[in-house]
N, C-alpha and C. Protein backbone atom coordinates (compact mmCIF):
# COMPACT_ATOMS: atom_id res chain seq x y z
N UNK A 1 91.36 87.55 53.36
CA UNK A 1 91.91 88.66 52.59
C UNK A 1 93.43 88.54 52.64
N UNK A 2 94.08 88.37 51.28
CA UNK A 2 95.72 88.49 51.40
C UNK A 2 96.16 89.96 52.21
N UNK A 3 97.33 89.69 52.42
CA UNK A 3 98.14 90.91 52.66
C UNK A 3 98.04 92.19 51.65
N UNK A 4 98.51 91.24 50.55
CA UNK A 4 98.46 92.98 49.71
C UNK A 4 97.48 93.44 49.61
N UNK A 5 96.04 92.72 49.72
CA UNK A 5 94.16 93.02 49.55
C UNK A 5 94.48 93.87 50.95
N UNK A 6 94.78 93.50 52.27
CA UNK A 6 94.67 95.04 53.46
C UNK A 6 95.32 95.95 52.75
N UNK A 7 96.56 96.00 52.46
CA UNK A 7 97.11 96.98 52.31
C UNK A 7 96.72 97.85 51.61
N UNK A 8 96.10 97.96 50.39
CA UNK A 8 95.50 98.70 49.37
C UNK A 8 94.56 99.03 50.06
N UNK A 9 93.76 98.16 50.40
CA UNK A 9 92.56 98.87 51.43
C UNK A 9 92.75 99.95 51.90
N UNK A 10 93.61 99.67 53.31
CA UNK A 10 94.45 101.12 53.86
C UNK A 10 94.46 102.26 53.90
N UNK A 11 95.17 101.89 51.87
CA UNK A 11 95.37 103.10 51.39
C UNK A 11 94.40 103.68 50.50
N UNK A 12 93.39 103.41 50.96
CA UNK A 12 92.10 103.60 49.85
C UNK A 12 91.81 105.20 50.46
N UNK A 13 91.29 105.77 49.21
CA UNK A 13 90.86 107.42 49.31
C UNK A 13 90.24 107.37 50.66
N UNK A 14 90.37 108.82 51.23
CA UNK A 14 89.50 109.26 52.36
C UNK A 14 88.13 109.43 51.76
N UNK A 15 86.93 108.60 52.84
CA UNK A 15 85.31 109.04 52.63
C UNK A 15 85.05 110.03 52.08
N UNK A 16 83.93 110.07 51.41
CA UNK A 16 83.14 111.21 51.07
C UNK A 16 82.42 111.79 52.06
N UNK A 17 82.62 113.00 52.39
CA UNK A 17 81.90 113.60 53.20
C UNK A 17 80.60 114.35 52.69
N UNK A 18 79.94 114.11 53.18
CA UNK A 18 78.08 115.03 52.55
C UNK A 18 77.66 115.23 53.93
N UNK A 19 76.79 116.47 53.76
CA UNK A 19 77.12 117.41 54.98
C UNK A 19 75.40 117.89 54.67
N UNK A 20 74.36 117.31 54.86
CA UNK A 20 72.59 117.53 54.63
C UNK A 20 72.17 118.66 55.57
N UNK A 21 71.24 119.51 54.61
CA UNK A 21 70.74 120.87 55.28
C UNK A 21 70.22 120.15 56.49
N UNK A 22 70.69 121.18 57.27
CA UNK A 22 70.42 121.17 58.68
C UNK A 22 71.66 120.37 60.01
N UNK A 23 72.78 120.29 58.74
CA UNK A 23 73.95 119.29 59.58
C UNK A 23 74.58 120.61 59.82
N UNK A 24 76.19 119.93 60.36
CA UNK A 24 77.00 120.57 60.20
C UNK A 24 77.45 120.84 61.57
N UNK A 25 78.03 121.92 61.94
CA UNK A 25 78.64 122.56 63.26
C UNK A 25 77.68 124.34 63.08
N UNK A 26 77.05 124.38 64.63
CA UNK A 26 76.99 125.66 64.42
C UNK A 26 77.30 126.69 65.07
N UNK A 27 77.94 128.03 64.78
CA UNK A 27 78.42 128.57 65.97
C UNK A 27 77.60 130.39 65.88
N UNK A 28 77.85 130.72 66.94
CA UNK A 28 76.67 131.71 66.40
C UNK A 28 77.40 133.25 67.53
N UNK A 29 77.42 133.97 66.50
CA UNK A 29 78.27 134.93 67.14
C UNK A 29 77.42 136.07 67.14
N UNK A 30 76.44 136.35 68.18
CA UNK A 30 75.65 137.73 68.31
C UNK A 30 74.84 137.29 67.26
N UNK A 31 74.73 138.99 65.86
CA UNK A 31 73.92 138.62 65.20
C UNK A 31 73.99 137.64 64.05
N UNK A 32 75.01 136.96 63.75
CA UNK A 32 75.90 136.31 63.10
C UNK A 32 75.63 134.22 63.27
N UNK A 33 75.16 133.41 62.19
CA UNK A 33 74.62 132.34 62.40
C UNK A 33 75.87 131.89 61.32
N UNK A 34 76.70 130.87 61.70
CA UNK A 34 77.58 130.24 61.05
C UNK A 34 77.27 128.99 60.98
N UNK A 35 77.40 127.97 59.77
CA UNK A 35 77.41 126.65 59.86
C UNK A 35 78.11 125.97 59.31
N UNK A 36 78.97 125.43 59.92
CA UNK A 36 80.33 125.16 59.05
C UNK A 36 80.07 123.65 58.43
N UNK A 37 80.45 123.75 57.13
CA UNK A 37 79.51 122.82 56.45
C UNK A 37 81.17 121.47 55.97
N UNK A 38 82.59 121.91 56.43
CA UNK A 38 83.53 121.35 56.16
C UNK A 38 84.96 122.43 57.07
N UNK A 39 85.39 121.68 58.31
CA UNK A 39 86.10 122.17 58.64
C UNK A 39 87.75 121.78 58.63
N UNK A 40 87.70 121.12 57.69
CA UNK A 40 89.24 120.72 56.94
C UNK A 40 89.88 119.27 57.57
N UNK A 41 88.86 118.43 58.37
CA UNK A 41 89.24 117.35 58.78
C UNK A 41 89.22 116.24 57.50
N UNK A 42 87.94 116.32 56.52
CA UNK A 42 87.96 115.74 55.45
C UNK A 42 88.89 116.26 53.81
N UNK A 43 89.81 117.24 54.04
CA UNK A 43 90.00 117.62 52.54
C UNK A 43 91.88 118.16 53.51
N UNK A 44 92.17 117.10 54.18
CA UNK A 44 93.85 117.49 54.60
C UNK A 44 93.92 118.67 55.30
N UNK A 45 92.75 119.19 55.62
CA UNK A 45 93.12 120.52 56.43
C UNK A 45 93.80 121.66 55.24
N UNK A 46 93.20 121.35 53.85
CA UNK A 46 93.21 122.78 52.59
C UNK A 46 92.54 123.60 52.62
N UNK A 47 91.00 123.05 53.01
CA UNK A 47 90.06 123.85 52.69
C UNK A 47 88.59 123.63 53.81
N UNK A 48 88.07 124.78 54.03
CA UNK A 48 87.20 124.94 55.12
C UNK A 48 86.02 125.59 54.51
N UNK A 49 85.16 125.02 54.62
CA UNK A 49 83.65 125.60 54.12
C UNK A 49 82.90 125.73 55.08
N UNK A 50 82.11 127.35 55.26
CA UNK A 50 80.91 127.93 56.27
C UNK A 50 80.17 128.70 55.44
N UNK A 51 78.61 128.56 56.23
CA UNK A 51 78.22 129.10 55.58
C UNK A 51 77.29 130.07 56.29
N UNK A 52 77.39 131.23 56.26
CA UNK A 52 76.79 132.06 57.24
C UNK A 52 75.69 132.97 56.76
N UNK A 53 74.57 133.00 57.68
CA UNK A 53 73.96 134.03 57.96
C UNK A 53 73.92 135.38 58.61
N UNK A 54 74.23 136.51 58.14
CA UNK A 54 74.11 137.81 58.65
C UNK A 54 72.72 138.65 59.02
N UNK A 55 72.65 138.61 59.93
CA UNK A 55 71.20 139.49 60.48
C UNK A 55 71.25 141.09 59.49
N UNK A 56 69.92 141.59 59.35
CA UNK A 56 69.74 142.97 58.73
C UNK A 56 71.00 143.63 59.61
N UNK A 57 71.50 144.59 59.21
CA UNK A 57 72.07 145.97 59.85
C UNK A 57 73.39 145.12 60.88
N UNK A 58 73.81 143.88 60.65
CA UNK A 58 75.22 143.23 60.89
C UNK A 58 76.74 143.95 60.28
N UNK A 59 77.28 144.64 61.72
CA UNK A 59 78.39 144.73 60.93
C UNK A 59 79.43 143.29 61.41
N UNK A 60 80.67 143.04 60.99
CA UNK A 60 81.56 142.33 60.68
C UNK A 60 82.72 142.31 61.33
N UNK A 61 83.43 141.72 61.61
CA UNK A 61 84.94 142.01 62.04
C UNK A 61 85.24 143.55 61.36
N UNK A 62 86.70 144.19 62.61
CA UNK A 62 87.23 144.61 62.06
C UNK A 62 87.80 144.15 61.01
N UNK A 63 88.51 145.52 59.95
CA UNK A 63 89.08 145.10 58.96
C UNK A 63 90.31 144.80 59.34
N UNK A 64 90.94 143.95 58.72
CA UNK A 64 91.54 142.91 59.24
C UNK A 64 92.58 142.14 58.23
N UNK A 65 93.68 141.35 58.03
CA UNK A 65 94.62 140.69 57.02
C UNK A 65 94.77 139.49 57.53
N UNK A 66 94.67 138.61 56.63
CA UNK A 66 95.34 136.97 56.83
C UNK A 66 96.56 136.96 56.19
N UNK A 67 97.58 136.73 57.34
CA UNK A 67 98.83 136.26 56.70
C UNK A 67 99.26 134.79 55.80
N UNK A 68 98.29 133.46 56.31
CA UNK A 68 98.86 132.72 55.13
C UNK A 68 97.32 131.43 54.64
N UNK A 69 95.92 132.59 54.53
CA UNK A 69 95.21 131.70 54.12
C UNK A 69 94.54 132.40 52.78
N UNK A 70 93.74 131.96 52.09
CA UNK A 70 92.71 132.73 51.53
C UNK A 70 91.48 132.87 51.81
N UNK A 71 90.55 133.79 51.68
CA UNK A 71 89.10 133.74 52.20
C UNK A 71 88.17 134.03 50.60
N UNK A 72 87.36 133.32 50.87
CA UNK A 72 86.38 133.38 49.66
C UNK A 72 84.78 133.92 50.41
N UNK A 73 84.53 133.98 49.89
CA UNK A 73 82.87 134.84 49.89
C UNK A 73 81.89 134.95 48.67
N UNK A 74 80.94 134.12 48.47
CA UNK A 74 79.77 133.12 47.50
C UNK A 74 78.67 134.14 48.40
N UNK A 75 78.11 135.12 47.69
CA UNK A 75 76.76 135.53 48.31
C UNK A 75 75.57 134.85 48.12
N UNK A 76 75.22 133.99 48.55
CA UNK A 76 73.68 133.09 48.20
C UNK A 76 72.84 134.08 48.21
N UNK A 77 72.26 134.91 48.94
CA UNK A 77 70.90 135.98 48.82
C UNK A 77 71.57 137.11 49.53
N UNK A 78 70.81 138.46 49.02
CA UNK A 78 70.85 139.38 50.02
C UNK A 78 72.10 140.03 48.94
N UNK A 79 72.64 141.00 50.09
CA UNK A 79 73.92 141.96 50.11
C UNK A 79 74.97 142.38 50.93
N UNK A 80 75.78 142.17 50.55
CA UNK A 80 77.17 142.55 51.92
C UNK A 80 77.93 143.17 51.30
N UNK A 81 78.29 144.22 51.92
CA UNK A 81 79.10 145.20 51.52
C UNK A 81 80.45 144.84 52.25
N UNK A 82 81.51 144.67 51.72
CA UNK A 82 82.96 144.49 51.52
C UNK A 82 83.44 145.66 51.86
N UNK A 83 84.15 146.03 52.82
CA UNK A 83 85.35 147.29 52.20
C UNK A 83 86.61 146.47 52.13
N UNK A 84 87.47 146.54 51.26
CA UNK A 84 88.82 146.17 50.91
C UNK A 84 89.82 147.69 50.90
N UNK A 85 90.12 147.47 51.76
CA UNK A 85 90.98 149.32 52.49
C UNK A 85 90.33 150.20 52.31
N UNK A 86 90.31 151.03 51.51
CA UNK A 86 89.39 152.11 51.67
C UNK A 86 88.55 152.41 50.32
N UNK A 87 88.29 150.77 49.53
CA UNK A 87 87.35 151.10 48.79
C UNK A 87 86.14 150.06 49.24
N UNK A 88 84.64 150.54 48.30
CA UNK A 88 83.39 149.52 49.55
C UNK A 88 83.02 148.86 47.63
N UNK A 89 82.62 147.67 47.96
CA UNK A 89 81.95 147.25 46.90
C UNK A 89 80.69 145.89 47.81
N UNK A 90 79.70 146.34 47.18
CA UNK A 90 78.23 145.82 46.88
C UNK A 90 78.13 144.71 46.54
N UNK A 91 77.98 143.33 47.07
CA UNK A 91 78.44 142.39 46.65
C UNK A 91 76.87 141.37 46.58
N UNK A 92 76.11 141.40 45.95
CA UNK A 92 75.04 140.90 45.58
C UNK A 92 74.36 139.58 45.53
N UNK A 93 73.76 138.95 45.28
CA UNK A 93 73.57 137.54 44.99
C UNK A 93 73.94 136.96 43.92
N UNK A 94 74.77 136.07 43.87
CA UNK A 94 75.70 135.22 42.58
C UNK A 94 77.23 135.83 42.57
N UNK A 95 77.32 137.11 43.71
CA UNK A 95 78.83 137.78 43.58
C UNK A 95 79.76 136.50 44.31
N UNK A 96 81.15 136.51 43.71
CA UNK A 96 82.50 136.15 44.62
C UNK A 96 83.03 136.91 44.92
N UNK A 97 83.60 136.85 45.98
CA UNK A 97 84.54 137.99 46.38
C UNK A 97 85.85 136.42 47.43
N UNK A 98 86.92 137.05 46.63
CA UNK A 98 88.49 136.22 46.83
C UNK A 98 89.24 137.24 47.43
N UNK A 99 89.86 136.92 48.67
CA UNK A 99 90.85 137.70 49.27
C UNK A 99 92.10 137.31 49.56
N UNK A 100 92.88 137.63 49.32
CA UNK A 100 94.05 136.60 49.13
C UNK A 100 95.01 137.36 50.06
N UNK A 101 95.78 136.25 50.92
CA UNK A 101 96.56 136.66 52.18
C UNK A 101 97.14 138.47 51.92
N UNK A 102 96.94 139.17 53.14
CA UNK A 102 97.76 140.46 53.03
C UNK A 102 96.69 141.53 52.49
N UNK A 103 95.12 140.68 52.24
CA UNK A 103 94.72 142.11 51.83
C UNK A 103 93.87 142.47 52.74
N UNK A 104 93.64 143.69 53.47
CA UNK A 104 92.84 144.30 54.00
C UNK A 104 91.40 144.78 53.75
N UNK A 105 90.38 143.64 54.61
CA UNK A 105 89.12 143.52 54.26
C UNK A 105 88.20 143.68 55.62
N UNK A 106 86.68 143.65 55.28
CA UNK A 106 86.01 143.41 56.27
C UNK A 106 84.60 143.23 55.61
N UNK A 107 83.49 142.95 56.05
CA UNK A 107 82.45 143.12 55.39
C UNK A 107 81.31 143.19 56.73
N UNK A 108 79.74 143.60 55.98
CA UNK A 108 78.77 144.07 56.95
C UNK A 108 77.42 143.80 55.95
N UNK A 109 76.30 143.69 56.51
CA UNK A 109 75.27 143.44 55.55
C UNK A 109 74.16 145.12 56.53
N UNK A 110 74.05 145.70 55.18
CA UNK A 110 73.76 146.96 56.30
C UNK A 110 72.40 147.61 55.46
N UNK A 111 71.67 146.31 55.32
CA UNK A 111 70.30 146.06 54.19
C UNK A 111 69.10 145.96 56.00
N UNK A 112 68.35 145.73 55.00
CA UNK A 112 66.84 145.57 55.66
C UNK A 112 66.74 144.41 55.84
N UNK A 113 67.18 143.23 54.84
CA UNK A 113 66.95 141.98 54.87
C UNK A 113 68.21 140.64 55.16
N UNK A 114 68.03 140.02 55.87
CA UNK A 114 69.13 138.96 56.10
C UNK A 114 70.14 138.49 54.83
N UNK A 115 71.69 138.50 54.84
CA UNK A 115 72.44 138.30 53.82
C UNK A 115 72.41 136.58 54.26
N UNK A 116 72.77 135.66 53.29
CA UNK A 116 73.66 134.64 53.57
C UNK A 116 74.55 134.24 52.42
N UNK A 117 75.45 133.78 52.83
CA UNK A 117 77.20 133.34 52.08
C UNK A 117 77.97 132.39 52.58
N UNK A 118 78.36 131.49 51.58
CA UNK A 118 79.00 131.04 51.29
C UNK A 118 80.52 130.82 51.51
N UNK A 119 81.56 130.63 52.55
CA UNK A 119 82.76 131.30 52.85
C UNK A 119 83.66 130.37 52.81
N UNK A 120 84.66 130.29 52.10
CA UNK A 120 86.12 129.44 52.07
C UNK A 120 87.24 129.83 52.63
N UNK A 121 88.18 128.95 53.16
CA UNK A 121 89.19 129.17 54.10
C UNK A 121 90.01 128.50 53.36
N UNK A 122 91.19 128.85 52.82
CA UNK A 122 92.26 127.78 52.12
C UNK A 122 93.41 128.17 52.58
N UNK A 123 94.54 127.39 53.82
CA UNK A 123 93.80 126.34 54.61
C UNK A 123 92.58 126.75 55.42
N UNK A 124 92.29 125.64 56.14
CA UNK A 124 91.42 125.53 56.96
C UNK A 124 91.45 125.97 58.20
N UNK A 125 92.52 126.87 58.48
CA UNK A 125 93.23 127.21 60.29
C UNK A 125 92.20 128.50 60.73
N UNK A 126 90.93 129.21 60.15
CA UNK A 126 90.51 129.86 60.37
C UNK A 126 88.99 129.88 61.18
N UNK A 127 88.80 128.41 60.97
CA UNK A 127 87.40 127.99 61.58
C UNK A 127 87.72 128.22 62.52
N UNK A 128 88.36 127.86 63.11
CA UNK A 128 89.28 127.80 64.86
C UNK A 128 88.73 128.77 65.32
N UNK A 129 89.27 130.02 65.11
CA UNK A 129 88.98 131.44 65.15
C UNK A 129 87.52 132.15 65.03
N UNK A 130 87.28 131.00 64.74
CA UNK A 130 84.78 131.64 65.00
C UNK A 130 84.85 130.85 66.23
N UNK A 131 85.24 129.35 66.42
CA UNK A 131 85.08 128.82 67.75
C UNK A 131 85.50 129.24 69.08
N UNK A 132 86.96 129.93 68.87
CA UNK A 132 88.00 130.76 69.70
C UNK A 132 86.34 131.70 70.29
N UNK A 133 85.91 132.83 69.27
CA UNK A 133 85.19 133.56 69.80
C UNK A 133 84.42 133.46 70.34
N UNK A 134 83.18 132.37 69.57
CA UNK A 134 82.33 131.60 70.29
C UNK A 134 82.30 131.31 71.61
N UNK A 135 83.14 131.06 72.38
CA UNK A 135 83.86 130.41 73.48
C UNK A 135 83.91 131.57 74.61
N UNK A 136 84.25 132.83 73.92
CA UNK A 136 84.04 134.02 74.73
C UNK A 136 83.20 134.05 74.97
N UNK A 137 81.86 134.58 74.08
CA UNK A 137 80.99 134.49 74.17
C UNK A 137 79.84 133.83 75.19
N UNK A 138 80.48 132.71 75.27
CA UNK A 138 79.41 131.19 75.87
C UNK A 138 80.16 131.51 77.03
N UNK A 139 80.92 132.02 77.46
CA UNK A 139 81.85 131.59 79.17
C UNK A 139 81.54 133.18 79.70
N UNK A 140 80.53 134.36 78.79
CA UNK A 140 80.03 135.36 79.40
C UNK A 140 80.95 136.58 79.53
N UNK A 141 82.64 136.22 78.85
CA UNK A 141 83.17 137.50 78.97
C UNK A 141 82.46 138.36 77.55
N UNK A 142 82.98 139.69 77.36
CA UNK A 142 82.92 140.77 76.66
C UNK A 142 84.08 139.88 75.63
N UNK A 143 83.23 140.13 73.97
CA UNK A 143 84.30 140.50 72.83
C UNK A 143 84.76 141.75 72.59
N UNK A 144 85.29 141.90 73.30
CA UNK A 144 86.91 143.42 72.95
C UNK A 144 86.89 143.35 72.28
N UNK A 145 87.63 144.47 71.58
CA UNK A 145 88.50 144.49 70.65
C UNK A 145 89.63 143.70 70.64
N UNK A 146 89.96 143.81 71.86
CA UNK A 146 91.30 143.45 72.67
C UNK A 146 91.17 141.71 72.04
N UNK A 147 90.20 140.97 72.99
CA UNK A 147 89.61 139.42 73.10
C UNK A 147 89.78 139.04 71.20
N UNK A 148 89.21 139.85 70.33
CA UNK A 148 89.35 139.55 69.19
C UNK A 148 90.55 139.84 68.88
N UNK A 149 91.69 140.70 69.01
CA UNK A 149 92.82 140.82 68.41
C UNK A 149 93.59 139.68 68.89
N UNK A 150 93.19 139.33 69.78
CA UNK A 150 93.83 138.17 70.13
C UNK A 150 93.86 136.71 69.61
N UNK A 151 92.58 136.44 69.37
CA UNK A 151 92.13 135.51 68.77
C UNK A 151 92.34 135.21 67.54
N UNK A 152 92.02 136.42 66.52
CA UNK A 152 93.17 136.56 65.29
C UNK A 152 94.48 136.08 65.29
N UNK A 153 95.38 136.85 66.47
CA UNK A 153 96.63 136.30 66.00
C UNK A 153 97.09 135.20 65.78
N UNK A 154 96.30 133.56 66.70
CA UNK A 154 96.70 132.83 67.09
C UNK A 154 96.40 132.28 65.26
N UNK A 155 95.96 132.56 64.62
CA UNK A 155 95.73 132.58 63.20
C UNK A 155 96.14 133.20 62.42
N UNK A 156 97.45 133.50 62.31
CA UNK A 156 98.27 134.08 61.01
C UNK A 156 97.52 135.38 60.88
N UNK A 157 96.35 136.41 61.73
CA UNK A 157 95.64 137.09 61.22
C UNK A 157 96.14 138.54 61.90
N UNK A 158 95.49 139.85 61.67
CA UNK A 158 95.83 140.77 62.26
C UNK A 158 95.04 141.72 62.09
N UNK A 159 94.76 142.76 62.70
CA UNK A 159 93.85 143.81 62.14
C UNK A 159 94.52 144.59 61.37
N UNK A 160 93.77 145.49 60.65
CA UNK A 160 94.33 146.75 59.53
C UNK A 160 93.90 148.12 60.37
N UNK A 161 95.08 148.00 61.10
CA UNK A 161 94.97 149.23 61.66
C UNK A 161 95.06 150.81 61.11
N UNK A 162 95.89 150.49 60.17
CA UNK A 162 96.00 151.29 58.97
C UNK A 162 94.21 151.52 58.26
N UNK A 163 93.62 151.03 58.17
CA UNK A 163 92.27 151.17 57.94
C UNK A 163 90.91 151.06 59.16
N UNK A 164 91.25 151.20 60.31
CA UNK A 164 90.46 151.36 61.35
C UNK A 164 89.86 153.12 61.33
């Protein structure tokens, strides 16, 4: 192989990543089943794809603000109810719901039957922050409030105390 044949090589696109039901990373927070199906190692650290399951009668983080990501929300089945400050919207199967840094959100699936969705992180600095918890979790302390406000911050994030 010449020189310039490595070099191009090199610089050849990053792999395709494909990610087959039942792969992935999973982290599982109480009633809460996450599977992170792209955690920004393949796409530059832009974009982070999970995809979670919510148990019946799951509520959600506090409501809460990202200072410099966006969050997306793809309802595959079921229903989750959103509040975005102090209004609630019903967010169905085939709904999006886009939150874009600074807005004050939270959501809960508060049905009979299991929600699951679809969730985007743009960047990707937010997966961190299910593992952060996770971690509590698995080492047997209590998730505080406290333990979670913390964990947020280290992520551009914060609660909406203003809406607590």
């Amino acid at each position: 192989m010449t020189e310039e044949a490595k070099h191009r090589k090199s610089q050849a696109a990053p792999a395709v990543s494909v990610v087959g039901p039942g792969d992935g990373e999973t982290i599982v927070l109480g009633p809460t089943r996450m599977r992170v199906l792209e955690d920004g190692s393949h796409t530059g650290h832009r974009l982070a794809i999970a995809e979670s399951v919510l148990a019946p009668h799951t509520q959600g983080p506090p409501q809460h603000r990202h200072a410099q990501h966006d969050e997306g929300f793809y309802i595959l089945s079921g229903t989750v109810r959103f509040t975005v400050g102090d209004q609630e919207y019903d967010a169905t199967t085939g709904t999006l719901v886009m939150v874009p840094p600074g807005t004050p959100h939270t959501f809960a699936n508060q049905t009979d039957q299991p929600a699951v969705m679809l969730s985007t992180f743009t960047p990707d600095m937010y997966v961190q922050y299910f593992r952060d918890l996770q971690d509590v979790l698995t080492d047997g302390r209590p998730l505080t409030p406290q333990a979670n406000s913390d964990a947020m911050h280290r992520y551009a994030t914060e609660p909406a105390v203003d809406f607590t």
